[in-house]
N, C-alpha and C. Protein backbone atom coordinates (compact mmCIF):
# COMPACT_ATOMS: atom_id res chain seq x y z
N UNK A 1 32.69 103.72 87.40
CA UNK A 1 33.86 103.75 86.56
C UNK A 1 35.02 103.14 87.34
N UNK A 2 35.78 101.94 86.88
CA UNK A 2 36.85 101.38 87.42
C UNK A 2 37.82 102.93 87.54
N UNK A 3 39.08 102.53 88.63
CA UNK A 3 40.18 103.50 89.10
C UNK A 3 40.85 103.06 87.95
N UNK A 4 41.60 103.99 87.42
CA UNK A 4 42.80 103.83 87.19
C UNK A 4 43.76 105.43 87.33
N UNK A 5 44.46 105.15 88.47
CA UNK A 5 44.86 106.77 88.96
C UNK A 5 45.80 106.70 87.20
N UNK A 6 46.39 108.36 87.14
CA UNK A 6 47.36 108.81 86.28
C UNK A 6 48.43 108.11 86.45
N UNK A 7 49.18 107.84 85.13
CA UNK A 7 50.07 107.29 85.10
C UNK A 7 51.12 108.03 86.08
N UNK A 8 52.31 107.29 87.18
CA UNK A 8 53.49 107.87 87.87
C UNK A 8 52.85 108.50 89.05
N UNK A 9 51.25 107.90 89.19
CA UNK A 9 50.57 108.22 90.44
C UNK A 9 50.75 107.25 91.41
N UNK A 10 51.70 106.90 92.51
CA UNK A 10 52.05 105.26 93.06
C UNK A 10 50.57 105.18 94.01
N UNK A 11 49.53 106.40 94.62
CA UNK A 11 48.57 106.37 95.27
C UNK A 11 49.21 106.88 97.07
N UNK A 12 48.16 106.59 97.44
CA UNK A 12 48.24 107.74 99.05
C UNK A 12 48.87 106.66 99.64
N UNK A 13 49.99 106.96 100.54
CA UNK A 13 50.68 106.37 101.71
C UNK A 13 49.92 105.92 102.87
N UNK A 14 49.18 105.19 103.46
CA UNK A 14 48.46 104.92 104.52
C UNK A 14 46.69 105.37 104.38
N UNK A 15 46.57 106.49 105.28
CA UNK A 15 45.42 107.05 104.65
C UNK A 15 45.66 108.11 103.99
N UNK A 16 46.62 108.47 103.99
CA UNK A 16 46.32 109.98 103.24
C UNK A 16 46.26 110.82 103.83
N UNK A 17 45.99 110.98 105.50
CA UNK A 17 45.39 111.78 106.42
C UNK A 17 43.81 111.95 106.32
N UNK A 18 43.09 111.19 105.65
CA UNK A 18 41.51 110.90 105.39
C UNK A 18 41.40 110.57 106.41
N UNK A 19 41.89 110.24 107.41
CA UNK A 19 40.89 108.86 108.63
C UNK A 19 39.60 109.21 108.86
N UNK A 20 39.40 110.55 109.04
CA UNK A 20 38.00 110.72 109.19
C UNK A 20 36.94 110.58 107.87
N UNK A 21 37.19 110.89 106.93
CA UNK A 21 36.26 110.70 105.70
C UNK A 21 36.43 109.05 105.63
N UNK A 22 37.46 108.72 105.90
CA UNK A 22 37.54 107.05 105.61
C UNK A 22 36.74 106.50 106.74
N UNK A 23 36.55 106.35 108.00
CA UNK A 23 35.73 106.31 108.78
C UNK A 23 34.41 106.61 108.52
N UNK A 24 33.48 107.43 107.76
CA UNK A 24 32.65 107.79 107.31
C UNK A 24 31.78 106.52 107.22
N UNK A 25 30.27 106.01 107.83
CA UNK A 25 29.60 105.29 107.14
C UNK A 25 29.29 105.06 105.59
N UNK A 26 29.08 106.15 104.91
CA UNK A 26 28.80 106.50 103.70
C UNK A 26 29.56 106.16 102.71
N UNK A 27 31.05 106.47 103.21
CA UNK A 27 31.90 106.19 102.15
C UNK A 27 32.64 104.60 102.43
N UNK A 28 32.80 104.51 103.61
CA UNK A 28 33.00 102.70 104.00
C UNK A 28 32.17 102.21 102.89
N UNK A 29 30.84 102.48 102.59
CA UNK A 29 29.67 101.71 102.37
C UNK A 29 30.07 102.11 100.71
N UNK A 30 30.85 103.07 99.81
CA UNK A 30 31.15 102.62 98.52
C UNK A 30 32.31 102.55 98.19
N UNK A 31 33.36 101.56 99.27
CA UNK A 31 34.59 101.06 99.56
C UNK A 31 35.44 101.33 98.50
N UNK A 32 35.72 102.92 99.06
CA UNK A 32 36.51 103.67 98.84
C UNK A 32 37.69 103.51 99.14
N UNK A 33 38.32 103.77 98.73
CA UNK A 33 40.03 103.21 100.12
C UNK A 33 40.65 104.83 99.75
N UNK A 34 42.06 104.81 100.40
CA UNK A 34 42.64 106.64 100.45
C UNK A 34 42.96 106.97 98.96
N UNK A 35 43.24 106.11 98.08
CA UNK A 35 43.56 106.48 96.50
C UNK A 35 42.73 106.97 95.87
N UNK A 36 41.35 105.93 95.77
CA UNK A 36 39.75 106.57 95.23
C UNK A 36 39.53 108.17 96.05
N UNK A 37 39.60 107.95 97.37
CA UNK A 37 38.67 108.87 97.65
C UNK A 37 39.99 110.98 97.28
N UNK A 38 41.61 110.40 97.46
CA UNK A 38 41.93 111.03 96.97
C UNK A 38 41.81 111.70 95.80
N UNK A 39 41.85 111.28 94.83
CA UNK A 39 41.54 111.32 93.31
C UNK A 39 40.20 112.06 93.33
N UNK A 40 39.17 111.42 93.90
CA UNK A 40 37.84 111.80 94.03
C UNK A 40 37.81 113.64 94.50
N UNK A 41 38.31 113.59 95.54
CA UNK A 41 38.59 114.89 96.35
C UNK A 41 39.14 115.72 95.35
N UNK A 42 40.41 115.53 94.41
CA UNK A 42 40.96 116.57 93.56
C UNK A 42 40.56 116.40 92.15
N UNK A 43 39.23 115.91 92.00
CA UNK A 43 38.40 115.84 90.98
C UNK A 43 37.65 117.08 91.70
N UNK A 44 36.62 116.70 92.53
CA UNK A 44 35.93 118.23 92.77
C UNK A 44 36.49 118.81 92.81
N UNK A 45 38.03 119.43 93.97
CA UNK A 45 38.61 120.57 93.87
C UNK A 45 38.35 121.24 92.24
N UNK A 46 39.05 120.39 91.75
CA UNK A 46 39.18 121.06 90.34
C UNK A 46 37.28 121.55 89.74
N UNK A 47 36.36 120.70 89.58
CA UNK A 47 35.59 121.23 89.34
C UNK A 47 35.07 122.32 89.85
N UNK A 48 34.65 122.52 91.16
CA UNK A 48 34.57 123.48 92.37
C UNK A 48 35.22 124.65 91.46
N UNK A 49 36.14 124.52 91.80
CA UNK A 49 37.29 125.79 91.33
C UNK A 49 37.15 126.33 89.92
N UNK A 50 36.90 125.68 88.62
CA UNK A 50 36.20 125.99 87.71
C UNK A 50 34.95 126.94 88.13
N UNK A 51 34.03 126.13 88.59
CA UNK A 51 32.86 127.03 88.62
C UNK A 51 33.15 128.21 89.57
N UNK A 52 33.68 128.27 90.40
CA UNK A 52 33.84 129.43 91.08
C UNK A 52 34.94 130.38 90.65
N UNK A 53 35.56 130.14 89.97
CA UNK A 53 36.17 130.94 89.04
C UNK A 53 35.33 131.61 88.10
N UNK A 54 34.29 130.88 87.70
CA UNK A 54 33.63 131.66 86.73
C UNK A 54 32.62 132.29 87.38
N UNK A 55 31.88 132.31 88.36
CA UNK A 55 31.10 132.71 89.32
C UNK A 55 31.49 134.24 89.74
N UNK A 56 32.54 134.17 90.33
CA UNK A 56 33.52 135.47 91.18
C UNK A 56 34.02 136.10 90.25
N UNK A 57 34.15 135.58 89.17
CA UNK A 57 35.54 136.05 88.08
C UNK A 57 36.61 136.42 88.67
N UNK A 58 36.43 135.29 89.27
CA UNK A 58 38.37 135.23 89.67
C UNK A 58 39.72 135.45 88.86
N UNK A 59 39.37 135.30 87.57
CA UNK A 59 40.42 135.39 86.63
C UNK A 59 40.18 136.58 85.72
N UNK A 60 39.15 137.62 85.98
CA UNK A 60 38.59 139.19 85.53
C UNK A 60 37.87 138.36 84.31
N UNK A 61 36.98 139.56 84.01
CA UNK A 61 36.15 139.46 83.51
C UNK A 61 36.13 139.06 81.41
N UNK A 62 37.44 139.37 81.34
CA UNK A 62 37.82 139.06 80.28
C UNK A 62 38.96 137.33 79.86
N UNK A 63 39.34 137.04 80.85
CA UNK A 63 40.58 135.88 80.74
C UNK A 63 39.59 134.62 79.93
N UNK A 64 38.64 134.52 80.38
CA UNK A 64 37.95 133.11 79.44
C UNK A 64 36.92 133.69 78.29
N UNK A 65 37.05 133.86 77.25
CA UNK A 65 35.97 134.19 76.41
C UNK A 65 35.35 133.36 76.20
N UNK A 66 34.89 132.24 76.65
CA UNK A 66 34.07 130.77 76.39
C UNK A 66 34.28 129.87 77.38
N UNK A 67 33.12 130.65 78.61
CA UNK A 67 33.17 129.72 79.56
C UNK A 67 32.68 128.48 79.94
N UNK A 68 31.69 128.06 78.55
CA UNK A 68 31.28 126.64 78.82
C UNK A 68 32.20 125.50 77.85
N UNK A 69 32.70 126.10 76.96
CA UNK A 69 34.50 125.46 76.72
C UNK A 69 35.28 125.10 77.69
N UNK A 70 35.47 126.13 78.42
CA UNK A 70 36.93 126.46 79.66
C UNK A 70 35.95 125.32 80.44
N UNK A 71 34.82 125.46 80.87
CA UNK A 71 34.10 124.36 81.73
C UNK A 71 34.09 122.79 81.33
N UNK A 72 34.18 122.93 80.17
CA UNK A 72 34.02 121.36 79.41
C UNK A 72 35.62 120.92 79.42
N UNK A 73 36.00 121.54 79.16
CA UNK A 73 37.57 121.27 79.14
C UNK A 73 38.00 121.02 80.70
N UNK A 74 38.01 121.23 81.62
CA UNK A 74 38.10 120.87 83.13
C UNK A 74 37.34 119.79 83.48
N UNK A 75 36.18 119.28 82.85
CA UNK A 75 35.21 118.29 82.82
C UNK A 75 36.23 117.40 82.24
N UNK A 76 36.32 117.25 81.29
CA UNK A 76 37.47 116.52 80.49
C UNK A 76 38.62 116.11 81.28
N UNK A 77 39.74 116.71 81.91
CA UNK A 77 40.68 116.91 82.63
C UNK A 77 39.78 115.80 83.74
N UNK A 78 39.01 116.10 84.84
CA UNK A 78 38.88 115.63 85.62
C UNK A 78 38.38 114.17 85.46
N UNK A 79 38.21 113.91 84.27
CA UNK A 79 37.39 112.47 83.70
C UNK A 79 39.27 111.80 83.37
N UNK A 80 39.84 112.43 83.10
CA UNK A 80 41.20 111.89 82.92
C UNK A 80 41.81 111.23 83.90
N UNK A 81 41.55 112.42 85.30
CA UNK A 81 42.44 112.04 86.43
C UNK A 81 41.78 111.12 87.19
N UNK A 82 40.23 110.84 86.79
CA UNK A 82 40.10 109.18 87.30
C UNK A 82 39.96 108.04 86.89
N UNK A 83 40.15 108.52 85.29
CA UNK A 83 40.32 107.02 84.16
C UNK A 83 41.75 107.00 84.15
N UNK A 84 42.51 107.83 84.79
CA UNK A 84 44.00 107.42 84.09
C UNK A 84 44.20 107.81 83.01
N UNK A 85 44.09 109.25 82.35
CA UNK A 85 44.09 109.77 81.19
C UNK A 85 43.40 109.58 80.25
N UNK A 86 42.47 108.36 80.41
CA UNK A 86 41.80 107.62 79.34
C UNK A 86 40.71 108.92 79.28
N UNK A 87 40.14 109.61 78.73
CA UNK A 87 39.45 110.86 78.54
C UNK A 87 38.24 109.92 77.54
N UNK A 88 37.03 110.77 77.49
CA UNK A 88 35.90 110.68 76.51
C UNK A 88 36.33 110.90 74.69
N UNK A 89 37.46 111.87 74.64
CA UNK A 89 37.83 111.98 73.33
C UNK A 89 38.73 110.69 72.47
């Protein structure tokens, strides 16, 4: 999927403080630069954090009555923040 960060996103200043993930063979090798791999990084956060929210019930046991909604909807969100809002809907 081409980048296109969120709109009023200008992207990471230098590295970002990545040097080490940017250094990475792995990720050199799907020439990533500090914007992708930022974006990338607070794409999982956010997913991560979904599921472990619902895992722990971090938010008690009642706050989401439809957790594969609340899950799809963060799926959504995170498809935004690396199309540039452009979402599946």
């Amino acid at each position: 999927m081409p980048l296109r960060p969120p709109r009023g996103y200008a992207g990471v200043a230098g590295s970002g403080g990545l040097d080490g993930l940017l250094a990475d063979p792995g990720i050199q090798a799907l020439g990533a630069d500090a914007t992708r791999l930022t974006l990338g990084l607070a794409v999982w956060a956010m997913i991560m954090g979904a599921v472990t929210a619902e895992v722990f019930s971090q938010y008690g046991t009642q706050a989401i009555s439809d957790p594969a909604a609340h899950f799809a909807e963060v799926v959504e969100l995170a498809v935004g923040v690396i199309a540039g809002g452009q979402t599946g809907r």
